[in-house]
C-alpha atoms as a PDB file:
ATOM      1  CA  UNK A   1       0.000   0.000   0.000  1.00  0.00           C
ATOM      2  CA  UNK A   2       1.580   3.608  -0.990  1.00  0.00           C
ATOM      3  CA  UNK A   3       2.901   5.331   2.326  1.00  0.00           C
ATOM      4  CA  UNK A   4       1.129   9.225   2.786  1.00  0.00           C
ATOM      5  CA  UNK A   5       1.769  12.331   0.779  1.00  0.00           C
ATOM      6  CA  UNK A   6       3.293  14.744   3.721  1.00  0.00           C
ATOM      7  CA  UNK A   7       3.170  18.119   2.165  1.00  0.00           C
ATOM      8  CA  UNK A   8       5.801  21.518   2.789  1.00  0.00           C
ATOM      9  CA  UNK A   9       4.210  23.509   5.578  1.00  0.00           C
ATOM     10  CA  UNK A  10       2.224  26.342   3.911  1.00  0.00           C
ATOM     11  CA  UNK A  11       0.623  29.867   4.913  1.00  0.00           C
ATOM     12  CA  UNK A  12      -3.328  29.368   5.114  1.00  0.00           C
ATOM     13  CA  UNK A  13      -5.112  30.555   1.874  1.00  0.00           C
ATOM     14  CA  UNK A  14      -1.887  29.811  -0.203  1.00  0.00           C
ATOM     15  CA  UNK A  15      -1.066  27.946  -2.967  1.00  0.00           C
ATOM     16  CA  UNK A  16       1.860  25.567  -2.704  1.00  0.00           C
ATOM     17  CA  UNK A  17       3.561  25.582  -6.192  1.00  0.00           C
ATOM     18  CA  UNK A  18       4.787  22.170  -6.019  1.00  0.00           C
ATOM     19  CA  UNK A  19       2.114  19.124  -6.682  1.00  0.00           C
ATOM     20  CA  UNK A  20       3.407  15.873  -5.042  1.00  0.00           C
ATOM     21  CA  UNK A  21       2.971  13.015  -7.837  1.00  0.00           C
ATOM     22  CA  UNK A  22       0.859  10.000  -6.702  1.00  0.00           C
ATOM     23  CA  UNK A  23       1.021   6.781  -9.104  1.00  0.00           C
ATOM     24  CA  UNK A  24      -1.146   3.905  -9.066  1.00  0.00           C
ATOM     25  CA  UNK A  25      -0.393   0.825 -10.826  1.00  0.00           C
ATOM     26  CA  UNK A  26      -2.541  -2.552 -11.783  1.00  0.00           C
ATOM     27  CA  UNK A  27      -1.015  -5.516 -11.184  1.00  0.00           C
ATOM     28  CA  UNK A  28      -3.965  -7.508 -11.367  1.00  0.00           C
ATOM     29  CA  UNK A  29      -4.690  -9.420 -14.339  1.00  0.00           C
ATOM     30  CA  UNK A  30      -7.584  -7.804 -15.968  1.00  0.00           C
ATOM     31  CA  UNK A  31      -8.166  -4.608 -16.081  1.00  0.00           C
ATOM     32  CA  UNK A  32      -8.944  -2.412 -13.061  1.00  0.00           C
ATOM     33  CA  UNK A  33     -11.964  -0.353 -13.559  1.00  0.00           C
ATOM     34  CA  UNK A  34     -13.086   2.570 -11.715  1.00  0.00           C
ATOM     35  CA  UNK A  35     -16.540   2.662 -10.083  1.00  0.00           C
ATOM     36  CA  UNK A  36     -18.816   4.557  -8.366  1.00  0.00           C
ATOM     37  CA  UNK A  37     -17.151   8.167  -7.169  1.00  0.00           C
ATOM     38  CA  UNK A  38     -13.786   6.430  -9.047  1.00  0.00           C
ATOM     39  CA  UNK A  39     -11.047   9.180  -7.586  1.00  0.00           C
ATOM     40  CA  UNK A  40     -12.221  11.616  -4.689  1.00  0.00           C
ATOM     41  CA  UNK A  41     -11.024  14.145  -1.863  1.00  0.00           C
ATOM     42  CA  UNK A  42     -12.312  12.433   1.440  1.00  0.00           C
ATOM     43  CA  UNK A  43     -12.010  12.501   4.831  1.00  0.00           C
ATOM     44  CA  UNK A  44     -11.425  15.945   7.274  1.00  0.00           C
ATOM     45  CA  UNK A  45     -10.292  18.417   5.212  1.00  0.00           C
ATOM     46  CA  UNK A  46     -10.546  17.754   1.261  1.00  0.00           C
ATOM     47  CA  UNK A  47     -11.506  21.379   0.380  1.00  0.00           C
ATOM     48  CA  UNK A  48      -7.816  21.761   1.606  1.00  0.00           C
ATOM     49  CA  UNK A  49      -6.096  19.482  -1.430  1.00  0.00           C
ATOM     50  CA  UNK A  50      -6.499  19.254  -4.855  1.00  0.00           C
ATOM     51  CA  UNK A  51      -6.318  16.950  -8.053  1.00  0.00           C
ATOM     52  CA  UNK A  52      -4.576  18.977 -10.564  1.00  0.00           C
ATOM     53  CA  UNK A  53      -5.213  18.261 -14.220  1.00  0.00           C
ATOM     54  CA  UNK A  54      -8.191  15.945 -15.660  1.00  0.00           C
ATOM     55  CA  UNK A  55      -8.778  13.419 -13.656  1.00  0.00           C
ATOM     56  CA  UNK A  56      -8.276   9.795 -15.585  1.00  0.00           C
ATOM     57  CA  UNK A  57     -11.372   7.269 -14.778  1.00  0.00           C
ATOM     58  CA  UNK A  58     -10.814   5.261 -18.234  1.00  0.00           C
ATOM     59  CA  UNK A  59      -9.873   1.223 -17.529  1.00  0.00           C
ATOM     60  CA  UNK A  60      -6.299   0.898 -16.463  1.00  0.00           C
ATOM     61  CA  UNK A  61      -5.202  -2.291 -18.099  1.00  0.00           C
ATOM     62  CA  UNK A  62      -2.844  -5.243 -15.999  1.00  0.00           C
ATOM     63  CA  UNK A  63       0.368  -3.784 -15.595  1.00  0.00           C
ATOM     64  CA  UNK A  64      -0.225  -0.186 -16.681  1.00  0.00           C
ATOM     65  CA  UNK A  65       0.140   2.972 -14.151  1.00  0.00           C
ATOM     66  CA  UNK A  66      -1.388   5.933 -14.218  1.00  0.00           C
ATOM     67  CA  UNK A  67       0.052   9.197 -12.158  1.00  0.00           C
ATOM     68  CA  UNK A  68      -2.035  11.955 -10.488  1.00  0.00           C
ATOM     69  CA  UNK A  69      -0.451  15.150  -9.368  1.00  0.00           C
ATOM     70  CA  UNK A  70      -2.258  16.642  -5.899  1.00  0.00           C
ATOM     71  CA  UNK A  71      -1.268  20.322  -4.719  1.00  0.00           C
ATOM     72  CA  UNK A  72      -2.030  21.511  -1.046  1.00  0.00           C
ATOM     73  CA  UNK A  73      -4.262  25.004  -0.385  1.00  0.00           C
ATOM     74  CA  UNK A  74      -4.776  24.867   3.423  1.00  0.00           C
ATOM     75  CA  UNK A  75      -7.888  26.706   4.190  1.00  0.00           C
ATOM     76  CA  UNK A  76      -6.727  26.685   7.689  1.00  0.00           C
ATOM     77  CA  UNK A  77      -3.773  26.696  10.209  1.00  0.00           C
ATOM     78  CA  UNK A  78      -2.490  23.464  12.030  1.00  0.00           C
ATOM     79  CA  UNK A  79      -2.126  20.136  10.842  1.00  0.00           C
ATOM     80  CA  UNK A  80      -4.694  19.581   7.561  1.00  0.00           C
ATOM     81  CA  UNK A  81      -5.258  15.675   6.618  1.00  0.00           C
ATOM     82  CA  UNK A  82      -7.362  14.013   3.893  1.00  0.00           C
ATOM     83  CA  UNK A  83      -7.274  11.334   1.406  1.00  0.00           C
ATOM     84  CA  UNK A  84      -7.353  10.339  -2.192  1.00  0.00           C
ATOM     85  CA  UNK A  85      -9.999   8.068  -2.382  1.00  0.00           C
ATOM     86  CA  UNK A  86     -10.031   5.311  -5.400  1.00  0.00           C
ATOM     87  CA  UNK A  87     -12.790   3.199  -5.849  1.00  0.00           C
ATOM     88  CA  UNK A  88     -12.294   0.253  -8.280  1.00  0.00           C
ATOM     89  CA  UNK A  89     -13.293  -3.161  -8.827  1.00  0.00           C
ATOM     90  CA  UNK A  90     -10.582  -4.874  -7.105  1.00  0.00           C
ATOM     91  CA  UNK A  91     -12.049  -7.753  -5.106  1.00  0.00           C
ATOM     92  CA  UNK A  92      -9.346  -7.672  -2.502  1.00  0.00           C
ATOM     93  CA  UNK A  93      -9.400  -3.740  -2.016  1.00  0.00           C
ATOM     94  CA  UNK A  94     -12.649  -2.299  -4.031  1.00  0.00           C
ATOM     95  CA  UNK A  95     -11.522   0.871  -1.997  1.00  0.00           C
ATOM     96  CA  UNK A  96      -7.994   2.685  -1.019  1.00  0.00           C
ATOM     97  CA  UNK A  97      -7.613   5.322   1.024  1.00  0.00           C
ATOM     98  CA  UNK A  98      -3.802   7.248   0.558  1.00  0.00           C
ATOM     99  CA  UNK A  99      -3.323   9.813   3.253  1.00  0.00           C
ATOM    100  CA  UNK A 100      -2.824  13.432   2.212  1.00  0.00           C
ATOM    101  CA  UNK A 101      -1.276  15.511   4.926  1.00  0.00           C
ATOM    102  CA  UNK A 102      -0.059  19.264   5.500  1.00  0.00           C
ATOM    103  CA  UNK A 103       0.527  22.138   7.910  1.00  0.00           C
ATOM    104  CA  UNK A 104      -1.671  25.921   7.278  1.00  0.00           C
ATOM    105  CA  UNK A 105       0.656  28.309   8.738  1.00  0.00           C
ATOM    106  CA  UNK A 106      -0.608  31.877  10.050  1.00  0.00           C
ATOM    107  CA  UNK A 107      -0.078  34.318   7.318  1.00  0.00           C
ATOM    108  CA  UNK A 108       2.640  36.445   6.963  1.00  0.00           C
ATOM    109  CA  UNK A 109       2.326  40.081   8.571  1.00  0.00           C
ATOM    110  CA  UNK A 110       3.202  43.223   6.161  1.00  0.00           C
ATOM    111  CA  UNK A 111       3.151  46.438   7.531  1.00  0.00           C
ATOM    112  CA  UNK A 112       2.399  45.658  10.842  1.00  0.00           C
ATOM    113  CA  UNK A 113       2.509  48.531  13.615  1.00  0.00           C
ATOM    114  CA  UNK A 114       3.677  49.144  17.381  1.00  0.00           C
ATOM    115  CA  UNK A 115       2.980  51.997  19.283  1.00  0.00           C
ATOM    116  CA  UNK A 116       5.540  53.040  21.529  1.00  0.00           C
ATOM    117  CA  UNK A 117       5.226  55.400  24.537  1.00  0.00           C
END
C-alpha cells in the first residue's frame, strides 16, 4: 500500500507551487476499472487538497500505471489531513484510502505597527 503524501508547511489561503505526484499501478490481471465516485477528496479536510489536471477514470489495463499530481491550499492553520480516495473493482481492495497531509501556517504580517510610549 503507498505510504502518505506529507506536504511543505504552507501559509493558510496559499497555494503551494509544487504538486506531489501519486502513481497507481494494476497488477492484477484484468483490467482495473473505476466505479462509483472512481477518484475523490475524502475525509477531514478535502476542500484543503487538490487533483490537478483531468482526472483519468478510463480502464487501467494489468500492468499499466497511471500518475495523479495533488497540490495543497490549506484553508486553515495546524495540521490539515485528507485522502485520495479510489474506488475500483478490485475484489481484494474495491476501496484505497492514501493519506494526504499538510501544515496551514498563520499568514505572513506586512506592515504591521507598534505603538511606543
Amino acid at each position: 500500500m503507498p505510504g502518505p503524501l506529507v506536504f511543505n508547511p504552507a501559509p493558510e489561503g496559499s497555494r503551494q507551487l509544487t504538486p506531489q505526484s501519486l502513481t497507481i499501478y494494476n497488477q492484477g490481471t484484468a483490467p482495473l476499472l473505476f466505479t462509483g465516485t472512481g477518484i475523490a477528496l475524502t475525509g477531514a479536510n478535502p476542500a484543503d487538497f487538490s487533483i490537478v489536471g483531468v482526472v483519468v477514470t478510463d480502464p487501467l489495463a494489468p500492468g499499466a500505471n497511471r500518475s495523479l499530481q495533488i497540490a495543497f491550499y490549506p484553508q486553515g492553520i495546524g495540521i490539515r489531513t485528507a485522502y485520495v480516495q479510489f474506488t475500483t473493482n478490485d475484489p481484494s481492495q474495491p476501496t484505497l484510502k492514501i493519506t494526504l497531509t499538510g501544515q496551514g501556517t498563520g499568514k505572513n504580517a506586512v506592515g504591521a505597527w507598534t505603538q511606543y510610549e
